[in-house]
PDB file of N, CA and C in Angstrom:
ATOM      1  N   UNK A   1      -4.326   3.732  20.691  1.00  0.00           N
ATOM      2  CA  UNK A   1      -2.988   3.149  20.698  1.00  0.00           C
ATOM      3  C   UNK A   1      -2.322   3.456  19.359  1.00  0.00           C
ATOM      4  N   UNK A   2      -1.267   3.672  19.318  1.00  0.00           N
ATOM      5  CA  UNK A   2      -0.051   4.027  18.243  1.00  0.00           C
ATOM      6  C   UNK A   2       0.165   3.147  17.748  1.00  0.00           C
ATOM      7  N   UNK A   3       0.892   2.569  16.353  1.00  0.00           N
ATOM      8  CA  UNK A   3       1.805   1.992  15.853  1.00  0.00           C
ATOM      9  C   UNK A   3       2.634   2.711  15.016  1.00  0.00           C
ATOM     10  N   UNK A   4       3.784   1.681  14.869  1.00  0.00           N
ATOM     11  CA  UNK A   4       4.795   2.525  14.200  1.00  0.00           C
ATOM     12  C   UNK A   4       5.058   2.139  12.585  1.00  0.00           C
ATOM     13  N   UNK A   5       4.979   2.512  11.316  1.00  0.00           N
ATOM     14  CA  UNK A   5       4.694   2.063  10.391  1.00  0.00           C
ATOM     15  C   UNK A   5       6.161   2.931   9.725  1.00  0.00           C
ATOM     16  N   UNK A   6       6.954   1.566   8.932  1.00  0.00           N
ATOM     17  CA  UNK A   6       8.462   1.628   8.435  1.00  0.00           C
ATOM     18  C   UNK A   6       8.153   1.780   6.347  1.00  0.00           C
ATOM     19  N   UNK A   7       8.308   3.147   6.311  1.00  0.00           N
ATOM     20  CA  UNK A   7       8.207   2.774   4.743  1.00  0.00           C
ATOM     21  C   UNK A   7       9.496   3.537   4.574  1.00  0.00           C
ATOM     22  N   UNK A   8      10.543   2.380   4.038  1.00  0.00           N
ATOM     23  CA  UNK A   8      11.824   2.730   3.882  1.00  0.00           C
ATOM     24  C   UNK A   8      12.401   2.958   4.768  1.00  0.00           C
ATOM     25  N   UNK A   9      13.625   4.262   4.822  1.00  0.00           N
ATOM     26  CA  UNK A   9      13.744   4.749   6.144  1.00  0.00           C
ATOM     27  C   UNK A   9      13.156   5.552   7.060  1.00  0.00           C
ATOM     28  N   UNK A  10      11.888   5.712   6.455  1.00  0.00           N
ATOM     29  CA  UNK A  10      11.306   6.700   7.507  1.00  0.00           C
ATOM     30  C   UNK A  10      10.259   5.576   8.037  1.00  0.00           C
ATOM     31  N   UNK A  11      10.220   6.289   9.329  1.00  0.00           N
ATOM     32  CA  UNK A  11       8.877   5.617  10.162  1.00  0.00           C
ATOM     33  C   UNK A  11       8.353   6.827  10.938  1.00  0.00           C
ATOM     34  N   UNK A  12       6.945   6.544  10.978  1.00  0.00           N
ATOM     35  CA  UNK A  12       5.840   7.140  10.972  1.00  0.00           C
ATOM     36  C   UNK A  12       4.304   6.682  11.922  1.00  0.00           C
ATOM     37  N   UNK A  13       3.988   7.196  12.717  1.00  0.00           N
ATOM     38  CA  UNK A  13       3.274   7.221  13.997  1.00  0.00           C
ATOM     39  C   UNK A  13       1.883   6.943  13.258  1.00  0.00           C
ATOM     40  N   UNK A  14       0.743   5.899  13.530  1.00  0.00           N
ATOM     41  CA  UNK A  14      -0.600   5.919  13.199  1.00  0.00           C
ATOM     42  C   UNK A  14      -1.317   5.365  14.237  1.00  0.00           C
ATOM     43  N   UNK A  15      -2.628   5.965  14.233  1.00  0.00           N
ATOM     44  CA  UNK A  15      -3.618   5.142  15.234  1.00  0.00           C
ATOM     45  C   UNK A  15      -3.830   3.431  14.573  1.00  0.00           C
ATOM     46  N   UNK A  16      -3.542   2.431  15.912  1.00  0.00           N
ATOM     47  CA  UNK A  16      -4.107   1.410  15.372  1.00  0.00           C
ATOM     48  C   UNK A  16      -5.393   1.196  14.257  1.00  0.00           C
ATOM     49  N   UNK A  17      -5.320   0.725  13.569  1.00  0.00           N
ATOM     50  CA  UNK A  17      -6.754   0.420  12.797  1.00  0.00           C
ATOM     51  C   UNK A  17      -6.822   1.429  11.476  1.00  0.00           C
ATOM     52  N   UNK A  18      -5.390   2.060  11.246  1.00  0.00           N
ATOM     53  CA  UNK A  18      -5.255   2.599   9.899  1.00  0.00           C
ATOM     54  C   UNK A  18      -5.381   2.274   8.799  1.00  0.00           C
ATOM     55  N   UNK A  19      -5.933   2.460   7.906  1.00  0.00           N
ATOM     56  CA  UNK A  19      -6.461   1.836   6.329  1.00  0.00           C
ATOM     57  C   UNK A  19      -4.708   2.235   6.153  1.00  0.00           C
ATOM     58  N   UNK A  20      -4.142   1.374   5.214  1.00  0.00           N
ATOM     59  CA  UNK A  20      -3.183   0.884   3.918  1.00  0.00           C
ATOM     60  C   UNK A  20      -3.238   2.445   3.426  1.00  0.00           C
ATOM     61  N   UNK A  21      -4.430   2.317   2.735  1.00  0.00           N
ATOM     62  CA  UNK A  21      -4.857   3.418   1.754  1.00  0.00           C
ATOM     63  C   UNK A  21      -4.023   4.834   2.492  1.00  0.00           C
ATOM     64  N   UNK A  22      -4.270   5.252   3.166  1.00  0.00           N
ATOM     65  CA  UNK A  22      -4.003   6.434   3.933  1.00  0.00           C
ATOM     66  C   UNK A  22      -2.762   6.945   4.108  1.00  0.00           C
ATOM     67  N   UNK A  23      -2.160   5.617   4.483  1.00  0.00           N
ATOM     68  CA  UNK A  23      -0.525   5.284   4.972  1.00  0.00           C
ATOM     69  C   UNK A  23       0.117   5.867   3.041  1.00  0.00           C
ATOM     70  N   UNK A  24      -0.437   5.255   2.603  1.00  0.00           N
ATOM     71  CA  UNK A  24      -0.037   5.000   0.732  1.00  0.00           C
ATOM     72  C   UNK A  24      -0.134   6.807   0.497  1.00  0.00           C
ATOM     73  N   UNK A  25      -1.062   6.977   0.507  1.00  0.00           N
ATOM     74  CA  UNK A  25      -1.660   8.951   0.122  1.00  0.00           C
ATOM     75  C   UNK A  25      -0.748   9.687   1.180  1.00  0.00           C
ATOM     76  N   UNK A  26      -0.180   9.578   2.073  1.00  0.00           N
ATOM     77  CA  UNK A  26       0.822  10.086   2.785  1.00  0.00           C
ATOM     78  C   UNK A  26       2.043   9.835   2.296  1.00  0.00           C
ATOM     79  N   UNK A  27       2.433   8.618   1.749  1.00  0.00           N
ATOM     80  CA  UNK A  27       3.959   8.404   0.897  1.00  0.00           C
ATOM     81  C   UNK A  27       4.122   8.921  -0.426  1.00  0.00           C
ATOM     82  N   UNK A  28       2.622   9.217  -1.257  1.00  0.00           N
ATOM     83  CA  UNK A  28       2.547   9.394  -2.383  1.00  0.00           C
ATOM     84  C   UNK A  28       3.364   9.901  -3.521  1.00  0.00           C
ATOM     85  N   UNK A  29       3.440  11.298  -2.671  1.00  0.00           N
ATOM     86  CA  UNK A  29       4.825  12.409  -3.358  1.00  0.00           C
ATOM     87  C   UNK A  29       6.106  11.404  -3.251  1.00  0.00           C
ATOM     88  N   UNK A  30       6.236  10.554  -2.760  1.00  0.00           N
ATOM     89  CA  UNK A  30       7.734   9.942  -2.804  1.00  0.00           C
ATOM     90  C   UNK A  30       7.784   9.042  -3.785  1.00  0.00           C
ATOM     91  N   UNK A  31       6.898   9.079  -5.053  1.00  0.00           N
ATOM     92  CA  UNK A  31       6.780   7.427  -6.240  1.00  0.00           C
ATOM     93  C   UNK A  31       6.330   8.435  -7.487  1.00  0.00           C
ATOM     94  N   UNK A  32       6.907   8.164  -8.223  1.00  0.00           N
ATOM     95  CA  UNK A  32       6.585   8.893  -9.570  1.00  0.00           C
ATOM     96  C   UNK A  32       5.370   8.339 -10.393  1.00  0.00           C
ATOM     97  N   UNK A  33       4.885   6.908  -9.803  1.00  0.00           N
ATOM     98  CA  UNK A  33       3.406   6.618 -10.256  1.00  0.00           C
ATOM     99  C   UNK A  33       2.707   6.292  -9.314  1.00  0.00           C
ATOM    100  N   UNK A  34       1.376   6.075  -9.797  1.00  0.00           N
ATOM    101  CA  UNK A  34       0.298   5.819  -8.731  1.00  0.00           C
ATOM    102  C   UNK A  34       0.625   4.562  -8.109  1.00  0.00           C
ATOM    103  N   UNK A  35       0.121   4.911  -6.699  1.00  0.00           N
ATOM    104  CA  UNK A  35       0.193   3.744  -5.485  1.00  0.00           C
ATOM    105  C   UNK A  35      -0.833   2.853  -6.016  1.00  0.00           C
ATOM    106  N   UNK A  36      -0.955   1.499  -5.931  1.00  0.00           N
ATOM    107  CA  UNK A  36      -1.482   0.584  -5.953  1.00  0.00           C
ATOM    108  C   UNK A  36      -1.812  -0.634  -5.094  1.00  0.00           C
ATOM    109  N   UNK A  37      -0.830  -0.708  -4.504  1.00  0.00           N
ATOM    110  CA  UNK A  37      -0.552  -2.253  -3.685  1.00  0.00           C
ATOM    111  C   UNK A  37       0.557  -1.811  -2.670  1.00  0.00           C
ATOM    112  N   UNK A  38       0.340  -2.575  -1.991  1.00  0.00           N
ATOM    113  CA  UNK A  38       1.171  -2.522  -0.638  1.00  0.00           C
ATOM    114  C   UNK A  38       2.162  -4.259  -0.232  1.00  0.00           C
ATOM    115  N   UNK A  39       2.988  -3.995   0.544  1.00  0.00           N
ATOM    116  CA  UNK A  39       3.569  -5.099   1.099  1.00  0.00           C
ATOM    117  C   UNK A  39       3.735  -4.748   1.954  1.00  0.00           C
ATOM    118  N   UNK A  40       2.978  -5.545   3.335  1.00  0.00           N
ATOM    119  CA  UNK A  40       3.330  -5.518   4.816  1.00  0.00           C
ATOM    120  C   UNK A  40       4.188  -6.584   5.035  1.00  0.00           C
ATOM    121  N   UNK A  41       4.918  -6.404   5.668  1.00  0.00           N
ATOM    122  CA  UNK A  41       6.503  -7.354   6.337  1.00  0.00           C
ATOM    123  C   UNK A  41       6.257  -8.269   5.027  1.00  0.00           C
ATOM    124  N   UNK A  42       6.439  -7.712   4.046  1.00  0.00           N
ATOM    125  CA  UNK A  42       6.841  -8.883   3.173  1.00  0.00           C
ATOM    126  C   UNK A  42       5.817  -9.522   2.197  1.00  0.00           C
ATOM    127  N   UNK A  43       4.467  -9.362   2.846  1.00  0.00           N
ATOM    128  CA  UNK A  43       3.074  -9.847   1.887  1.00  0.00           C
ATOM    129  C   UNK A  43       2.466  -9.129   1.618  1.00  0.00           C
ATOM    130  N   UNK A  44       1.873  -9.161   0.012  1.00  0.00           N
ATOM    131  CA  UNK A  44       1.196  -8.670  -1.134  1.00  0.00           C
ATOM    132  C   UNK A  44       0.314  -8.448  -0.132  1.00  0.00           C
ATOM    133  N   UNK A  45      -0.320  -6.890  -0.131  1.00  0.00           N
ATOM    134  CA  UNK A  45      -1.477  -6.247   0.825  1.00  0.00           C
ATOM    135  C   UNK A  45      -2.475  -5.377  -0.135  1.00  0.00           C
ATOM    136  N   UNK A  46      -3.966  -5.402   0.041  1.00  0.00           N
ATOM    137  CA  UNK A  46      -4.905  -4.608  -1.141  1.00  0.00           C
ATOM    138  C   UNK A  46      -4.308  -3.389   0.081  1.00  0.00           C
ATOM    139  N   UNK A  47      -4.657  -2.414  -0.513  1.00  0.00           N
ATOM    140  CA  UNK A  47      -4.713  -1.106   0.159  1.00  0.00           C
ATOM    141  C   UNK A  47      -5.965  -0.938   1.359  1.00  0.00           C
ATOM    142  N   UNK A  48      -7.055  -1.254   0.457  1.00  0.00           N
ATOM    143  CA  UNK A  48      -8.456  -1.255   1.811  1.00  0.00           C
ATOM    144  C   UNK A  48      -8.008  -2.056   3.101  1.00  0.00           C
ATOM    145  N   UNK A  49      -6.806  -3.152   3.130  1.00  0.00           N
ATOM    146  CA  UNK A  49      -6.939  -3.234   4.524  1.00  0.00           C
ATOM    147  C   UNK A  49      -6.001  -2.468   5.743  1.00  0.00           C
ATOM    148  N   UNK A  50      -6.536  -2.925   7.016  1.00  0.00           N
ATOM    149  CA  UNK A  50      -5.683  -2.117   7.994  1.00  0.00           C
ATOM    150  C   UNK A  50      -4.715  -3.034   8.656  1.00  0.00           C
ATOM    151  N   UNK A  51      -3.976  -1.759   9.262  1.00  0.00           N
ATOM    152  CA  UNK A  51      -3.042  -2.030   9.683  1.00  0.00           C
ATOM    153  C   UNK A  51      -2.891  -2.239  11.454  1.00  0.00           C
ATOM    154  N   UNK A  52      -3.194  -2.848  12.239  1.00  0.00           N
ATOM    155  CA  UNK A  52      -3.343  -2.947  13.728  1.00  0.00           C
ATOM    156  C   UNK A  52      -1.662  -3.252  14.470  1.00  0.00           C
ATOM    157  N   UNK A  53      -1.118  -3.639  13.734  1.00  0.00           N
ATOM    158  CA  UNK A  53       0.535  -3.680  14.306  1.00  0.00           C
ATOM    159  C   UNK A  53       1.750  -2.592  13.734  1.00  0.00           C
ATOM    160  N   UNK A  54       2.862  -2.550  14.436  1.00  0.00           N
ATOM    161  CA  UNK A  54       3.823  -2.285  14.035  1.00  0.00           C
ATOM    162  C   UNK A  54       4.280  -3.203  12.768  1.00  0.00           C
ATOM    163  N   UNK A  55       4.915  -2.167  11.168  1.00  0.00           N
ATOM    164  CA  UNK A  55       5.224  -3.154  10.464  1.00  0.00           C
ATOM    165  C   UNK A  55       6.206  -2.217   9.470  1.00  0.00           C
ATOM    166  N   UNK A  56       6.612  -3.269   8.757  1.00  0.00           N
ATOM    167  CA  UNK A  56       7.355  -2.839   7.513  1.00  0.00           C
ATOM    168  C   UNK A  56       6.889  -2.456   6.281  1.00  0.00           C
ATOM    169  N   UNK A  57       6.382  -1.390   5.290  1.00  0.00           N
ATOM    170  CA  UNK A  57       5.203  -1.321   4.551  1.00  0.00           C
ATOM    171  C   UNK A  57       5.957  -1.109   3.394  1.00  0.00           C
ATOM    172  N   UNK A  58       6.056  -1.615   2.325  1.00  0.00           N
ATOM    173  CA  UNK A  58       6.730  -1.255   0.999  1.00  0.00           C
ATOM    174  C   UNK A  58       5.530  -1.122   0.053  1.00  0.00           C
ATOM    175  N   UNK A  59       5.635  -0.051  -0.982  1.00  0.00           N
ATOM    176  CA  UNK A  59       4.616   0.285  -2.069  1.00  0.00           C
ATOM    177  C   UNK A  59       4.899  -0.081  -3.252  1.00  0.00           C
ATOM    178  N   UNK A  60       4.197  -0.886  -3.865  1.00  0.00           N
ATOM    179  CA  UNK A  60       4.040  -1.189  -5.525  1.00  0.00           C
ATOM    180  C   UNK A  60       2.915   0.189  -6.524  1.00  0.00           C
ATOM    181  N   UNK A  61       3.462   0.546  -7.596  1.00  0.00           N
ATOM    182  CA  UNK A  61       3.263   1.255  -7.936  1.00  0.00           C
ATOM    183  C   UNK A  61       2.967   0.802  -9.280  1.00  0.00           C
ATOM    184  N   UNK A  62       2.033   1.717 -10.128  1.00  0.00           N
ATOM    185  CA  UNK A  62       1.837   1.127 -11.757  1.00  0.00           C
ATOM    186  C   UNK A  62       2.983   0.882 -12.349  1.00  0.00           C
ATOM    187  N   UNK A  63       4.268   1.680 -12.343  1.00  0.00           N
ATOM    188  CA  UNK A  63       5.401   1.342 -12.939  1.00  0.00           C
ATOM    189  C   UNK A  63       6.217  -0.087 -12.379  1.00  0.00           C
ATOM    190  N   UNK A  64       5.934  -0.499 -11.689  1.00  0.00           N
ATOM    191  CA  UNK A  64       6.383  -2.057 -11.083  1.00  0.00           C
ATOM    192  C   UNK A  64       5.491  -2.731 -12.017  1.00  0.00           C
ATOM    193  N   UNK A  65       5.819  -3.729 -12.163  1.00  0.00           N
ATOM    194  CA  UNK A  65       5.371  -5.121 -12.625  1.00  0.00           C
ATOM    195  C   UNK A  65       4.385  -5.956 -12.148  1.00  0.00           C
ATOM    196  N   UNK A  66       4.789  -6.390 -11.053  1.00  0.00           N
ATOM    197  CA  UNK A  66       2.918  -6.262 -10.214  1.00  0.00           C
ATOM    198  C   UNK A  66       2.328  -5.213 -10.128  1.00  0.00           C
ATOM    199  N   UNK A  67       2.471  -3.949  -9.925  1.00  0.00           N
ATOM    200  CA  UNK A  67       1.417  -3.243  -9.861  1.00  0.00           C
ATOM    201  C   UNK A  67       1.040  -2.909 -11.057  1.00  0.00           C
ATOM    202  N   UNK A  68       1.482  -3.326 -12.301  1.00  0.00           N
ATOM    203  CA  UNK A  68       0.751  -3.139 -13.545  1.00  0.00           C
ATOM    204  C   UNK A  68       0.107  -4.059 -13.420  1.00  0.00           C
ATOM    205  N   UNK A  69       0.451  -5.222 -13.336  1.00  0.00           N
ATOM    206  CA  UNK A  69      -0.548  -6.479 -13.344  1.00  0.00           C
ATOM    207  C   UNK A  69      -1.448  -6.980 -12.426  1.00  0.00           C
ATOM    208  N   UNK A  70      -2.168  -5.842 -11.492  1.00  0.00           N
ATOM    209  CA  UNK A  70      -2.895  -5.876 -10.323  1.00  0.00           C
ATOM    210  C   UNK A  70      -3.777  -4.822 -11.015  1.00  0.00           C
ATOM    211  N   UNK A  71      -3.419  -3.710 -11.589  1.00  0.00           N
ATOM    212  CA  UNK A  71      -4.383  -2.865 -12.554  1.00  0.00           C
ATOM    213  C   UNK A  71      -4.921  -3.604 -13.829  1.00  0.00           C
ATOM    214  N   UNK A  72      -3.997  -4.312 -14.759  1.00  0.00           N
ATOM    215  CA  UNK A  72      -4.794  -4.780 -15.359  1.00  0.00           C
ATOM    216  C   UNK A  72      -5.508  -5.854 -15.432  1.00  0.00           C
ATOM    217  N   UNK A  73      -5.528  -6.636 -14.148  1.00  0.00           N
ATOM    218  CA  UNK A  73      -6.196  -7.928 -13.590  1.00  0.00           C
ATOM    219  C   UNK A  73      -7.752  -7.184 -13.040  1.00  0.00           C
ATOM    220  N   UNK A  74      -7.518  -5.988 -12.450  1.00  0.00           N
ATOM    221  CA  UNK A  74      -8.802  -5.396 -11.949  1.00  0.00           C
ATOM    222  C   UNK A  74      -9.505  -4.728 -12.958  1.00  0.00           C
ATOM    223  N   UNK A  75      -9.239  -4.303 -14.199  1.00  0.00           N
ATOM    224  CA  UNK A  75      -9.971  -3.769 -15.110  1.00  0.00           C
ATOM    225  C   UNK A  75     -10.662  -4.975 -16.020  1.00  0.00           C
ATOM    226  N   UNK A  76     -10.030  -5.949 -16.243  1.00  0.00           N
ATOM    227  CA  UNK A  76     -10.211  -7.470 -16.495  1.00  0.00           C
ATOM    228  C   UNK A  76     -11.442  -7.645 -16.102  1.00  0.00           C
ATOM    229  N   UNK A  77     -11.395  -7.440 -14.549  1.00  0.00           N
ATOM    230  CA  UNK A  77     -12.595  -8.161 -13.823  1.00  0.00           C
ATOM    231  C   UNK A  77     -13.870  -7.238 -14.114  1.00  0.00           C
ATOM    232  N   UNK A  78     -13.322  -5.673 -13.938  1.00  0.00           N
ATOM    233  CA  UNK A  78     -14.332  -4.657 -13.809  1.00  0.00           C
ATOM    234  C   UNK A  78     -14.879  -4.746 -14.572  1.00  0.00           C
ATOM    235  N   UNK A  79     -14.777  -4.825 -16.332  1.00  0.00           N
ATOM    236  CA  UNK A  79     -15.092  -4.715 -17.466  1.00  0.00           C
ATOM    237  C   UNK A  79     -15.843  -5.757 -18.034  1.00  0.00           C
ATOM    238  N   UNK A  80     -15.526  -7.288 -17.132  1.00  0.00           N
ATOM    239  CA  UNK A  80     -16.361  -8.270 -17.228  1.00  0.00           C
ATOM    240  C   UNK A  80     -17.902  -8.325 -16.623  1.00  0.00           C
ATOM    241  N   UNK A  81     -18.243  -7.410 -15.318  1.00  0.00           N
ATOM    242  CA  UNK A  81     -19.658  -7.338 -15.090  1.00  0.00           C
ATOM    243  C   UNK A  81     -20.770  -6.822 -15.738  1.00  0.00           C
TER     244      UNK A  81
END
């Protein structure tokens, strides 16, 4: 089964059960920094999860403000084990 996945004005055809991640590495060339984070219809999304519906997908990037502070919250953690 298909869904239809809205980043910006383009929308774009995926098999149900698409990783974030994938959807993100396909928009990539369109963000002048690295993908990081996602927003489905509106909520803060990690990239590892999927996507099983039709949705609205917006990308946070290191140059955003959350997505700086989602990198340096995870190096935080990484650096603490």
């Amino acid at each position: 089964m298909k869904i239809t996945i809205t980043v910006g004005n383009t929308n774009a055809e995926y098999d149900t059960g698409i990783v974030l991640l994938k959807v993100a590495e396909d928009f990539q060339h369109e963000y002048r920094y690295p993908i990081v984070l996602g927003k489905v219809d509106g909520k803060l999304t990690e990239l590892f999860r999927t996507l099983n519906a039709d949705a609205e997908v917006e990308f946070l990037t290191t140059g955003d403000k959350i997505g700086n502070q989602t990198i340096i919250r995870s190096m935080n953690m990484l650096f603490k084990l």
